[in-house]
Protein backbone atom coordinates (compact mmCIF):
# COMPACT_ATOMS: atom_id res chain seq x y z
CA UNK A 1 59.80 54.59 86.87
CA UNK A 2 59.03 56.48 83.64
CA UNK A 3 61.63 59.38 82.93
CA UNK A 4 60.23 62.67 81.44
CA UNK A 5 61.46 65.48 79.66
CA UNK A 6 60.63 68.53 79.38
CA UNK A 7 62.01 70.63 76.57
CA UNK A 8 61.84 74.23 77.03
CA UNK A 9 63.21 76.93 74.16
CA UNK A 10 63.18 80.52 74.83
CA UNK A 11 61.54 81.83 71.24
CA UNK A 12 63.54 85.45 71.06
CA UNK A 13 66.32 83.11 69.85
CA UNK A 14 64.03 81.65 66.91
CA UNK A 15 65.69 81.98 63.56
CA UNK A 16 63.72 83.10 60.80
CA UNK A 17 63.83 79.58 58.65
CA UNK A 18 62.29 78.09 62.24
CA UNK A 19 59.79 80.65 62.07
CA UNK A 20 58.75 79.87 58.66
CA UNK A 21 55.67 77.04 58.40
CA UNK A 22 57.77 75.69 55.97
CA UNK A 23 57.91 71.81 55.86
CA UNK A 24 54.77 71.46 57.93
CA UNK A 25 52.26 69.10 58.10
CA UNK A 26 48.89 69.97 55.62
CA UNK A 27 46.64 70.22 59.19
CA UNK A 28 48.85 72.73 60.48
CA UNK A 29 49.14 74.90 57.70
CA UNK A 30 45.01 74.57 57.16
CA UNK A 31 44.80 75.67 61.09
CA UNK A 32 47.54 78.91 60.50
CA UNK A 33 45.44 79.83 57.38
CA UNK A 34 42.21 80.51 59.89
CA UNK A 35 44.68 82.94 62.37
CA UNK A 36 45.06 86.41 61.93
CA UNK A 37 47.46 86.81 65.02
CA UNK A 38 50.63 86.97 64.20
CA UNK A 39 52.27 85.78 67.96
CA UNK A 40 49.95 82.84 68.01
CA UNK A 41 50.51 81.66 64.28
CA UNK A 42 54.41 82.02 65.79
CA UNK A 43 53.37 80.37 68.88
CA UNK A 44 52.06 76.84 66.36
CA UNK A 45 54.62 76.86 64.24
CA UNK A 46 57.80 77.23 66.89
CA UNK A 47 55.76 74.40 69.40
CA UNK A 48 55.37 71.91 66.60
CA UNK A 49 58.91 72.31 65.96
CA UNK A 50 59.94 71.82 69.30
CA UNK A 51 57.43 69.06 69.92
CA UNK A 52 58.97 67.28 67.21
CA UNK A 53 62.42 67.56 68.55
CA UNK A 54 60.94 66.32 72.05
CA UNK A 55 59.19 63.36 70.04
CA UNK A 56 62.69 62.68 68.88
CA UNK A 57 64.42 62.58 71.70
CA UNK A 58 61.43 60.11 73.59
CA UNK A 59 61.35 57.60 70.76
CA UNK A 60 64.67 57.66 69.83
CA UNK A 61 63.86 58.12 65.99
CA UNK A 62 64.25 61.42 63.92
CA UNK A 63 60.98 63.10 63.94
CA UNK A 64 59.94 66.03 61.42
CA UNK A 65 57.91 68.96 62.26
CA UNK A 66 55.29 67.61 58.80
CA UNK A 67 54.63 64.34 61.12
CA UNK A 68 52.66 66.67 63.50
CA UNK A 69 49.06 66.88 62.93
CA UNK A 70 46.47 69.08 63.63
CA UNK A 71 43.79 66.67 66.22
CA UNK A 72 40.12 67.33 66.36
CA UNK A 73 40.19 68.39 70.33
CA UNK A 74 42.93 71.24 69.05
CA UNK A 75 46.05 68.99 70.70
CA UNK A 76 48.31 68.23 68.16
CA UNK A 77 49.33 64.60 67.33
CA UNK A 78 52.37 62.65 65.80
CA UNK A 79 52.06 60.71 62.93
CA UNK A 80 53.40 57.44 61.66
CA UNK A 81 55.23 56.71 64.72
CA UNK A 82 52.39 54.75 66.78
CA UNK A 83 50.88 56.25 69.96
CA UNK A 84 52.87 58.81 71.77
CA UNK A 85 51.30 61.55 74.00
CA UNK A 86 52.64 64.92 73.81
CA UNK A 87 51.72 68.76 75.23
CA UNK A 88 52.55 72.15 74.92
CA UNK A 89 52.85 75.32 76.82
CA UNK A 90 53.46 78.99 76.67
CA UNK A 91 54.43 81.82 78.86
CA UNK A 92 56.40 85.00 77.97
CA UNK A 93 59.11 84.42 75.63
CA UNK A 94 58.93 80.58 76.79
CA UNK A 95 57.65 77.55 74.89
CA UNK A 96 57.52 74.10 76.53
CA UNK A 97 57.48 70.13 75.08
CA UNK A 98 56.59 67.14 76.76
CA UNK A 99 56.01 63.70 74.77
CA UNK A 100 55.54 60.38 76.17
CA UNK A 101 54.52 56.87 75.00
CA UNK A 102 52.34 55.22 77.66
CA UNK A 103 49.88 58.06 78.85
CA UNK A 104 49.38 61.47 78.25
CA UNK A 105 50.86 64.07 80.61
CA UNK A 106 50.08 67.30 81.51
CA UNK A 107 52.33 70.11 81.18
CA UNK A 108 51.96 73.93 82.33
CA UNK A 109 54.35 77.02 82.33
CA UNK A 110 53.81 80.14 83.92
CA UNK A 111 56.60 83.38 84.00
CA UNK A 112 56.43 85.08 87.44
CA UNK A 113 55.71 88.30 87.47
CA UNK A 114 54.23 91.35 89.81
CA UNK A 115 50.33 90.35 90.29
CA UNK A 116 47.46 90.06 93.05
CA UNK A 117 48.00 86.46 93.86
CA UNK A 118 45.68 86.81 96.42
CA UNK A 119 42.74 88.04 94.76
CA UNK A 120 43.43 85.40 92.02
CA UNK A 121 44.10 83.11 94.51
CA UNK A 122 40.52 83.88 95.69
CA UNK A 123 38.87 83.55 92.31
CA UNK A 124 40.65 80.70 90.89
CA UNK A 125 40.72 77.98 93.73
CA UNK A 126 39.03 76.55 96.86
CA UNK A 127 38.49 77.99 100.19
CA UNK A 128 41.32 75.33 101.41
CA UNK A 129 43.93 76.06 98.84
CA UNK A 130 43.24 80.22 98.76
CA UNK A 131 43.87 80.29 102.27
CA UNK A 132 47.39 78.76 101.69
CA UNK A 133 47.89 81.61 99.44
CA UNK A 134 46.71 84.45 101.68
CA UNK A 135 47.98 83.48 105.06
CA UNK A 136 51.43 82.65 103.98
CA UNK A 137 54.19 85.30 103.98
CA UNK A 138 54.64 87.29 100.61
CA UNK A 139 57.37 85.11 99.48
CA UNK A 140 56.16 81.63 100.43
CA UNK A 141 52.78 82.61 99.36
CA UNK A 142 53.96 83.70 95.71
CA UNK A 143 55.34 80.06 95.19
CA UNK A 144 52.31 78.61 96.58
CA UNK A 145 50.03 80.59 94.31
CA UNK A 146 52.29 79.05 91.10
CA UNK A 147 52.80 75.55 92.22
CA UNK A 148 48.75 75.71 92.53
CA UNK A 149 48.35 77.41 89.21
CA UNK A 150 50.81 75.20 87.14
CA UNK A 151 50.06 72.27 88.73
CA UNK A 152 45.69 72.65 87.88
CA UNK A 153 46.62 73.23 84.46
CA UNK A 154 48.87 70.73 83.83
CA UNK A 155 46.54 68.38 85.81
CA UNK A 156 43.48 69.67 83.13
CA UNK A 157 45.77 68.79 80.28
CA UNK A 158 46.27 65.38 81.67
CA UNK A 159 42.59 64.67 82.30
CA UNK A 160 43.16 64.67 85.82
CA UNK A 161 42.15 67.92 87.59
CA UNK A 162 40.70 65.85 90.84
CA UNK A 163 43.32 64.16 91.43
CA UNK A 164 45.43 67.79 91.86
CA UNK A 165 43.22 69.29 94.58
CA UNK A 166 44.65 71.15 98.10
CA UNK A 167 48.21 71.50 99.35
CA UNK A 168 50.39 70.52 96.76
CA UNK A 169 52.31 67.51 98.19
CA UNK A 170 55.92 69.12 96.54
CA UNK A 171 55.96 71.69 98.75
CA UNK A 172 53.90 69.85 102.16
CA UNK A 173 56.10 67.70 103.56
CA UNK A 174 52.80 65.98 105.19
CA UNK A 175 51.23 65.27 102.13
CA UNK A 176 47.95 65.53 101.11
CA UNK A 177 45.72 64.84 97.91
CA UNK A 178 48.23 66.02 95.67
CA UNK A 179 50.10 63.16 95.30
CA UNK A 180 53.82 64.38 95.04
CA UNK A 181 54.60 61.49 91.99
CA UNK A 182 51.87 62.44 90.20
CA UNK A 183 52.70 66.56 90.17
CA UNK A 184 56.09 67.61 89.56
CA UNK A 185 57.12 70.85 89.85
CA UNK A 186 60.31 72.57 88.66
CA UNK A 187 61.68 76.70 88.40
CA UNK A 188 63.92 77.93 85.76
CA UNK A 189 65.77 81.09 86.48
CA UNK A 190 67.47 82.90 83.34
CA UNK A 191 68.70 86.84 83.00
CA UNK A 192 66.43 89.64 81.76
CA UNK A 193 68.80 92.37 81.40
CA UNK A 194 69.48 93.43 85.07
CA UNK A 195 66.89 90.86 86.75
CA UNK A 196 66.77 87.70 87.23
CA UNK A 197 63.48 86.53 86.42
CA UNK A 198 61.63 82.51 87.31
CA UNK A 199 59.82 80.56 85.49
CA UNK A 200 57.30 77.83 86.69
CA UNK A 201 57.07 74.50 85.47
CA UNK A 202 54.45 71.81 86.02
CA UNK A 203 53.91 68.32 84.96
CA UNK A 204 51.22 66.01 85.96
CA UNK A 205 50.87 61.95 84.73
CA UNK A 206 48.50 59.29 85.81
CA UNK A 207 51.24 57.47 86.73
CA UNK A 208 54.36 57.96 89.02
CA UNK A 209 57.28 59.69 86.98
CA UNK A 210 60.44 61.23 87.40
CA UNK A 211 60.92 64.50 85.14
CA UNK A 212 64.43 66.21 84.25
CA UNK A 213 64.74 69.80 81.95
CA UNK A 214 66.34 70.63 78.99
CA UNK A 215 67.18 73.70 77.37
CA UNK A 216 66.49 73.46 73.69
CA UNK A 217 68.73 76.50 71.72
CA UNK A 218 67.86 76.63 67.89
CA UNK A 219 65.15 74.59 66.55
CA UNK A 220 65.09 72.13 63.33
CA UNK A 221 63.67 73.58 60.36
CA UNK A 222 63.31 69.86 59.10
């Protein structure tokens, strides 16, 4: 079975030279020149770094942050190293990696934090999968709402938002459409001054996989 990783980097710890879009590719710095926000130019240039690193690590080959081009559907792509697969996601001060060679996955983050699950709940999925939400206690109903989240975006990413549809099979013991190999779902806790705070992870793949996390702490500036 295929063996993901997810590489996630907490971007308060970027250093200044990672920040810089030095030593990018030509694509990337054409796409930064059309932004005029400064958190999501930071957002590009810290995720192509770290997509490079994750690259890296999946093909066993030093990979540099100028290999990764800009692709016409706005997913970036790595160059000169055959077909590999790779996506990117954001949530608070967190930026996640996946890369793979065989297929593309999916990959989603999402911070927790105080909201009306159950009204987005409501608006965001089916009558079947809202209900979860809403009839659950507080607690259980919380992680319900963010495996359903993560796991329909990482699903879109992966071009395979059917296949991701009612109770999600991690957390149903019976089952269901959600086939448990195809959605993974992990949680990251880290310290925010006097809280603890979580962080939701998703992946989704065609294919059965097995996924493990990695915490990435200073990115190349190569």
């Amino acid at each position: 079975m295929p063996q993901l990783e997810i590489l996630l980097f907490d971007t308060r710890n970027a250093s200044a030279a990672a920040l810089s879009p030095q030593a990018l590719s030509a694509s990337t710095l054409q796409r930064l020149s059309a932004i005029q926000s400064t958190h999501r130019a930071r957002q590009i240039v810290l995720g192509r770094r770290l997509l490079a690193v994750a690259a890296g690590r999946m093909l066993g080959t030093a990979v540099a942050a100028r290999d990764i081009k800009e692709g016409d559907a706005g997913y970036p792509l790595i160059n000169g190293h055959g077909m590999v697969f790779a996506n990117l996601s954001h949530s608070g001060p967190w930026l996640a990696a996946i890369a793979c060679r065989d297929w593309q996955p999916g990959l989603d983050i999402e911070v927790a934090r105080p909201r009306n699950v159950l009204a987005l709940a409501e608006r965001a999925f089916d009558a079947d999968d809202a209900a979860l939400v809403c009839n659950a206690d507080p607690a259980h109903g919380m992680q319900l709402f963010h495996a359903a989240w993560t796991l329909r975006e990482a699903a879109y990413k992966a071009g395979l938002r059917s296949s991701v549809v009612g109770t999600p099979a991690v957390l149903d013991s019976s089952g269901g459409p959600a086939a448990g190999l195809r959605g993974q779902l992990l949680q990251h806790t880290w310290q925010d001054g006097d809280a603890l705070r979580q962080l939701h992870l998703a992946v989704v793949a065609p294919r059965p996989f097995s996924v493990s996390l990695c915490l990435i702490d200073q990115l190349e500036t190569v």
